[in-house]
Protein backbone atom coordinates (compact mmCIF):
# COMPACT_ATOMS: atom_id res chain seq x y z
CA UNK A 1 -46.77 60.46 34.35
CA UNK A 2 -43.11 62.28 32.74
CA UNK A 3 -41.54 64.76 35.06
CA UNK A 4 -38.11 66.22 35.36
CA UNK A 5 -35.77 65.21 38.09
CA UNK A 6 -34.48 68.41 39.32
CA UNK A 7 -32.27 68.99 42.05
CA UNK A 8 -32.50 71.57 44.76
CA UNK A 9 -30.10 73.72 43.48
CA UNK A 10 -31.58 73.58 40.14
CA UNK A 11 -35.48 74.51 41.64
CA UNK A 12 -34.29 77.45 43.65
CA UNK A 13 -32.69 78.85 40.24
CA UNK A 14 -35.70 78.77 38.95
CA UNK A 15 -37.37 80.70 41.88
CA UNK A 16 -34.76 83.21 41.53
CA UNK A 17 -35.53 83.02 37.78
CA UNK A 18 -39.21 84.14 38.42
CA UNK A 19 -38.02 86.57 41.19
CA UNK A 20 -35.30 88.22 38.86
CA UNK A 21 -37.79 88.77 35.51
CA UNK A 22 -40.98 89.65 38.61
CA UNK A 23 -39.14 92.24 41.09
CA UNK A 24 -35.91 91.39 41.93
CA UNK A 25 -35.17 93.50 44.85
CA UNK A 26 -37.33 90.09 45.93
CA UNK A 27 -34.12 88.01 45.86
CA UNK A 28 -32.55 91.06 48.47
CA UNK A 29 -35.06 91.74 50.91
CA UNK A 30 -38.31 91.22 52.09
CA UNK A 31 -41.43 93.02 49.93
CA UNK A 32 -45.48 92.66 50.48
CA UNK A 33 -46.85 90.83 47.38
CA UNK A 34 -50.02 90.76 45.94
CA UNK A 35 -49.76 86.68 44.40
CA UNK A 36 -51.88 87.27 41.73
CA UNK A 37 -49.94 89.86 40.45
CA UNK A 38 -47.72 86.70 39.68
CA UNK A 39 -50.02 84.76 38.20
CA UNK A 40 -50.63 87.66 35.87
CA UNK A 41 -47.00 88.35 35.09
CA UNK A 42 -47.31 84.54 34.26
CA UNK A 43 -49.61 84.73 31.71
CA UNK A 44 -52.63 82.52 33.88
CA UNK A 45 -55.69 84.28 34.69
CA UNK A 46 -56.78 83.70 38.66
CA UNK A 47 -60.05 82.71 39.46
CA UNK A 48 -61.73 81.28 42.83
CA UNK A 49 -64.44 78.46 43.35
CA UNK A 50 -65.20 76.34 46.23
CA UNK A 51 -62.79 73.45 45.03
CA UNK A 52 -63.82 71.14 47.90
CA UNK A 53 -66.15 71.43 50.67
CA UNK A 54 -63.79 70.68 52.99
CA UNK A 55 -60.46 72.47 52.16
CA UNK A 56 -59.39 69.20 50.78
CA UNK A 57 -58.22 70.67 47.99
CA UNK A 58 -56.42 74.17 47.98
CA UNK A 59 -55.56 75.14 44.35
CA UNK A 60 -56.37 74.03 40.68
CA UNK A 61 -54.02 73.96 37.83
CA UNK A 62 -55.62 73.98 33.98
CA UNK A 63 -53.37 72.47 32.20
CA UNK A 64 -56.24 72.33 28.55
CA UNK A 65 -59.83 73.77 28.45
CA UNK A 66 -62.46 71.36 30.50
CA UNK A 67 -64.69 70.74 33.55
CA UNK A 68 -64.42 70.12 36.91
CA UNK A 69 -66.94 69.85 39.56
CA UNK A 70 -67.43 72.81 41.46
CA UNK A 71 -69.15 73.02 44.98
CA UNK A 72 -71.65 75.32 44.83
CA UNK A 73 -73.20 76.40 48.35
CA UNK A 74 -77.37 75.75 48.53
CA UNK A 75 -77.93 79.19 49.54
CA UNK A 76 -76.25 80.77 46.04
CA UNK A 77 -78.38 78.49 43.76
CA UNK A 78 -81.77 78.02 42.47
CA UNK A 79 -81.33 74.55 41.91
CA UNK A 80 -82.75 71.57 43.86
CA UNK A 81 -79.92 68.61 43.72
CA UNK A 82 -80.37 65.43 45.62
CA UNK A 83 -80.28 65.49 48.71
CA UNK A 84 -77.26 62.40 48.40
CA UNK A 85 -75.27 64.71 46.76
CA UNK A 86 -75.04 67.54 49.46
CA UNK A 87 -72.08 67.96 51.92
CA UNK A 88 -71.47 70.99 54.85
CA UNK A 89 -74.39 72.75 52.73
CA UNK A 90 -73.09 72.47 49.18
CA UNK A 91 -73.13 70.62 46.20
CA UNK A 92 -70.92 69.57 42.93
CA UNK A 93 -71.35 71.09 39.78
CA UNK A 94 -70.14 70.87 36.47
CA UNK A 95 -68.21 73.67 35.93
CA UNK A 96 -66.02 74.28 32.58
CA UNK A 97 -62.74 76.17 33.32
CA UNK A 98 -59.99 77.39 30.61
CA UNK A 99 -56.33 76.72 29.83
CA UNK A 100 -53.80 78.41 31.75
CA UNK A 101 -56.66 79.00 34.96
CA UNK A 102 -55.12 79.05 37.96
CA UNK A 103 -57.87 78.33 40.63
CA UNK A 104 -57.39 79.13 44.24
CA UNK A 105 -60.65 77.46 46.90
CA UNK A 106 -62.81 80.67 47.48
CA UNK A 107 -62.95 79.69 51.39
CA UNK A 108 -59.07 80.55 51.87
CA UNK A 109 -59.43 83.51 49.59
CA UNK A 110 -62.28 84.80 51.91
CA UNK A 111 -60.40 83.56 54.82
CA UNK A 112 -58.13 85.84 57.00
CA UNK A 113 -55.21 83.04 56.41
CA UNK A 114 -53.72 84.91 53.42
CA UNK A 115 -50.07 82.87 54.25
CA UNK A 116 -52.00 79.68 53.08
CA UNK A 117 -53.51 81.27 49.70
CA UNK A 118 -50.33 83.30 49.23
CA UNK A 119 -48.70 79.74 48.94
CA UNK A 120 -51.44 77.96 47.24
CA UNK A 121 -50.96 80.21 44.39
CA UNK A 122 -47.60 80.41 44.24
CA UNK A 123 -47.37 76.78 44.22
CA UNK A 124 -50.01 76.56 41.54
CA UNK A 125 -47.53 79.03 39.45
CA UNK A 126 -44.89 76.88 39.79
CA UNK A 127 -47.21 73.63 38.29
CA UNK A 128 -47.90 75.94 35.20
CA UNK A 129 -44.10 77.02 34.57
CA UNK A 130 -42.69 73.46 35.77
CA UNK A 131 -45.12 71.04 34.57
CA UNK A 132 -47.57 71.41 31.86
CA UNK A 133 -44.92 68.78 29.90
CA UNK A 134 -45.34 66.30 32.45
CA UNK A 135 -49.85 65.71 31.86
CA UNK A 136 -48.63 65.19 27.61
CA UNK A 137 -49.80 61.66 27.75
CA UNK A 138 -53.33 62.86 29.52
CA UNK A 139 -56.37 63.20 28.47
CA UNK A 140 -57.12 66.24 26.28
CA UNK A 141 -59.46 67.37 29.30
CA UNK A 142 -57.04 66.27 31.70
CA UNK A 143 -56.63 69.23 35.10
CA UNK A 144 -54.10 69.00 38.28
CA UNK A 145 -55.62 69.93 41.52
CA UNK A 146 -53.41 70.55 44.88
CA UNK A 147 -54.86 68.58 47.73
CA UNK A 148 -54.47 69.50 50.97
CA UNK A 149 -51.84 67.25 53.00
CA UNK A 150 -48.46 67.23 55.28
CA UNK A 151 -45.49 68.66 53.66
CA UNK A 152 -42.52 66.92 55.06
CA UNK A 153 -39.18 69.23 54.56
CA UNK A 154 -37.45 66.13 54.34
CA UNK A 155 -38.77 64.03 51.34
CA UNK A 156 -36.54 60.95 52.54
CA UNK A 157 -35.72 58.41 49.77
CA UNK A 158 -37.01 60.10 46.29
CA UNK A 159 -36.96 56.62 44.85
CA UNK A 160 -39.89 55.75 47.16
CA UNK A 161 -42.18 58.81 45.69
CA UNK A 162 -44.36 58.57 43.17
CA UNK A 163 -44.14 60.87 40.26
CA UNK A 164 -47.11 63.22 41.78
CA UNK A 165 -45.28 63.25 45.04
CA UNK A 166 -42.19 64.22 43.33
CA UNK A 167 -44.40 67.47 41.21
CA UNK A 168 -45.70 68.34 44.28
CA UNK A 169 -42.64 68.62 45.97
CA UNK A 170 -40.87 70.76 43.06
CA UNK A 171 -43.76 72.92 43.22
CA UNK A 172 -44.04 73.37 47.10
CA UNK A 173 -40.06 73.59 47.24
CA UNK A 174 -40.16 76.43 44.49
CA UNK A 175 -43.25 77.92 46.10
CA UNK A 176 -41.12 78.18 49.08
CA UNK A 177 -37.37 79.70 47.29
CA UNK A 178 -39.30 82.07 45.54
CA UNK A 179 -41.72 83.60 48.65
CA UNK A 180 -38.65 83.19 50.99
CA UNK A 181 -35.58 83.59 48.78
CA UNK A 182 -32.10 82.39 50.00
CA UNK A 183 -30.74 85.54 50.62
CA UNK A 184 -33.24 88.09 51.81
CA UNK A 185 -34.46 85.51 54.18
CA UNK A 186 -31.16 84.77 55.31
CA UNK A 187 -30.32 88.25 55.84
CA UNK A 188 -33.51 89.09 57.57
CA UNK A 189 -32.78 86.06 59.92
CA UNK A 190 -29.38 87.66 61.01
CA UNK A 191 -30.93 90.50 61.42
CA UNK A 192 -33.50 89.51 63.62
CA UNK A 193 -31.21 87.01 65.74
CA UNK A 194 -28.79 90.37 66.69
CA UNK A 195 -26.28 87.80 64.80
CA UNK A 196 -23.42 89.81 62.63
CA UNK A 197 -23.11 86.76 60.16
CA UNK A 198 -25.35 83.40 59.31
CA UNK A 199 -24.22 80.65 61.84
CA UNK A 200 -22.13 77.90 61.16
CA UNK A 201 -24.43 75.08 62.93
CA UNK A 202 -28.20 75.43 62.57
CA UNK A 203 -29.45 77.04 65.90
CA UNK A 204 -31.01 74.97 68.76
CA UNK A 205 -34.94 76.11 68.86
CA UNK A 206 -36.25 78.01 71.74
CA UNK A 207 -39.51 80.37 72.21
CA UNK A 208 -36.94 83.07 71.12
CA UNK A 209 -36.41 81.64 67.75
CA UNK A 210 -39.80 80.64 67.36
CA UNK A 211 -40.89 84.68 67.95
CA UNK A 212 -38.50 85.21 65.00
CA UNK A 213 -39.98 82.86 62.92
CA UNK A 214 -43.22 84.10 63.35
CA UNK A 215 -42.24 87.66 62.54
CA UNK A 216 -39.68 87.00 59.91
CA UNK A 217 -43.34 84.85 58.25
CA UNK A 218 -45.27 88.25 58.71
CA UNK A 219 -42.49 90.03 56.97
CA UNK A 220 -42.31 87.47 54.01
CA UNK A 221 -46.46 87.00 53.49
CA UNK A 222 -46.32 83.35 55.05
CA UNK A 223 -47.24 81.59 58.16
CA UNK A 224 -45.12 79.82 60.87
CA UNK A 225 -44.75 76.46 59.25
CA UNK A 226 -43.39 77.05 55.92
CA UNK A 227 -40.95 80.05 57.20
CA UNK A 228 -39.67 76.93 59.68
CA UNK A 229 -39.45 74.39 56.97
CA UNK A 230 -37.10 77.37 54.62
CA UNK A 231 -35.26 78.18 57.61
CA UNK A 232 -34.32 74.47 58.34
CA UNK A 233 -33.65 74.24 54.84
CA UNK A 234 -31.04 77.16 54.56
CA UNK A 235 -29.42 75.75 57.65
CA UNK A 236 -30.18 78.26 59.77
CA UNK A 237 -32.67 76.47 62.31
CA UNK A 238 -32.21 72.81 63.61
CA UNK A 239 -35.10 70.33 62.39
CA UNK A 240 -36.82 68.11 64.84
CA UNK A 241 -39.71 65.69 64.46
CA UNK A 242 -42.30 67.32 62.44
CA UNK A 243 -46.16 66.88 63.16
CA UNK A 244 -47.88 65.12 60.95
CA UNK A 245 -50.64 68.07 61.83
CA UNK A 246 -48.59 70.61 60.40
CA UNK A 247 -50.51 71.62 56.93
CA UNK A 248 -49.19 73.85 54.01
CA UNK A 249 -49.63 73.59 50.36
């Protein structure tokens, strides 16, 4: 698999890119967003099947026209499949999906989590304006699914990822700089704190700073975790151990 080496600086340009051409008061302060307003402005068209059973897999990106296998719940069909085949009630089905889809799992869309869907599809953007170079040498039929895992903030040694790991990390980082954009979150974070300026050492976490980080994640249409992860990022929060139990994608 090809993909582009690009540095941090270089993927939260191109989050402010998307913020700038989308609304850029985004890049100033923090809005409500509707995602698939996005994926519209994008030029992809959204659509929502049960991509997994499980939640194993969180968003699809459709890189050509093709198939993939769909779970389809027993109590929406009229078919009869084996009974192998079934898991938690559903089974797979071939299901053809276009170019430029981008598919978000219908169980987060009907869940009440909308931070994790908000950043499924965002990250799922990010795939079709990053990425659709780096599947060339695929097959013709060839689609890119987002599965469901830890996110480390800290990727460690990028010689040790493999070229998914690295796409997936360009998307979630971009996903991340374009939801919660340097400055706007930075300024909402002073704000919050009672600070007059951004600090000069990250700050030390306590139950205080975790309150802010849940509301300054209400405010920006995410949940705890990622809003941590951005905050540590931007230097504003000291990092610690993270839990490998700690899920965004």
């Amino acid at each position: 698999m090809r993909y582009y080496d690009y540095s941090k600086s270089q993927l939260e340009a191109k989050a402010d890119e998307l913020n700038e051409a989308f609304d850029k008061e985004r890049l100033i302060r923090a809005k409500p967003i509707d995602v698939y307003d996005v994926v519209d402005f994008i030029g992809c068209t959204p659509d929502w099947i049960y991509l997994s059973p499980d939640q194993s897999i969180l968003g699809l990106t459709t890189y050509n026209d093709g198939y993939y296998y769909a779970w389809i719940p027993l109590n929406e069909s009229n078919e009869k499949p084996p009974e192998k085949i079934i898991f938690n009630g559903m089974f797979p089905k071939k299901t053809p999906v276009a170019k430029g889809t981008i598919i978000i799992d219908r169980s987060i869309n009907e869940g009440p989590n909308r931070g994790v869907e908000n950043f499924s599809c965002i990250h799922e953007c990010f795939h079709q304006k990053l990425h659709p170079r780096c599947f060339m040498n695929r097959s013709a039929n060839y689609q890119h699914f987002c599965k469901k895992k830890a996110f480390r903030a800290e990727t460690g040694d990028r010689s040790n990822m493999s070229a998914l790991e690295i796409i997936e990390y360009q998307a979630n980082y971009c996903a991340a700089a374009f939801l919660m954009s340097r400055e706007a979150t930075t300024a909402e974070f002073i704000k919050q704190m009672g600070l007059t300026s951004a600090p000069s050492v990250p700050i030390l976490r306590t139950s205080d700073v975790d309150d802010v980080i849940s509301e300054l994640a209400e405010k920006f249409s995410v949940n705890y975790t990622p809003m941590k992860y951005r905050l540590q990022e931007l230097n504003l929060v000291s990092k610690e151990e993270l839990s490998l139990d700690e899920y965004f994608c």
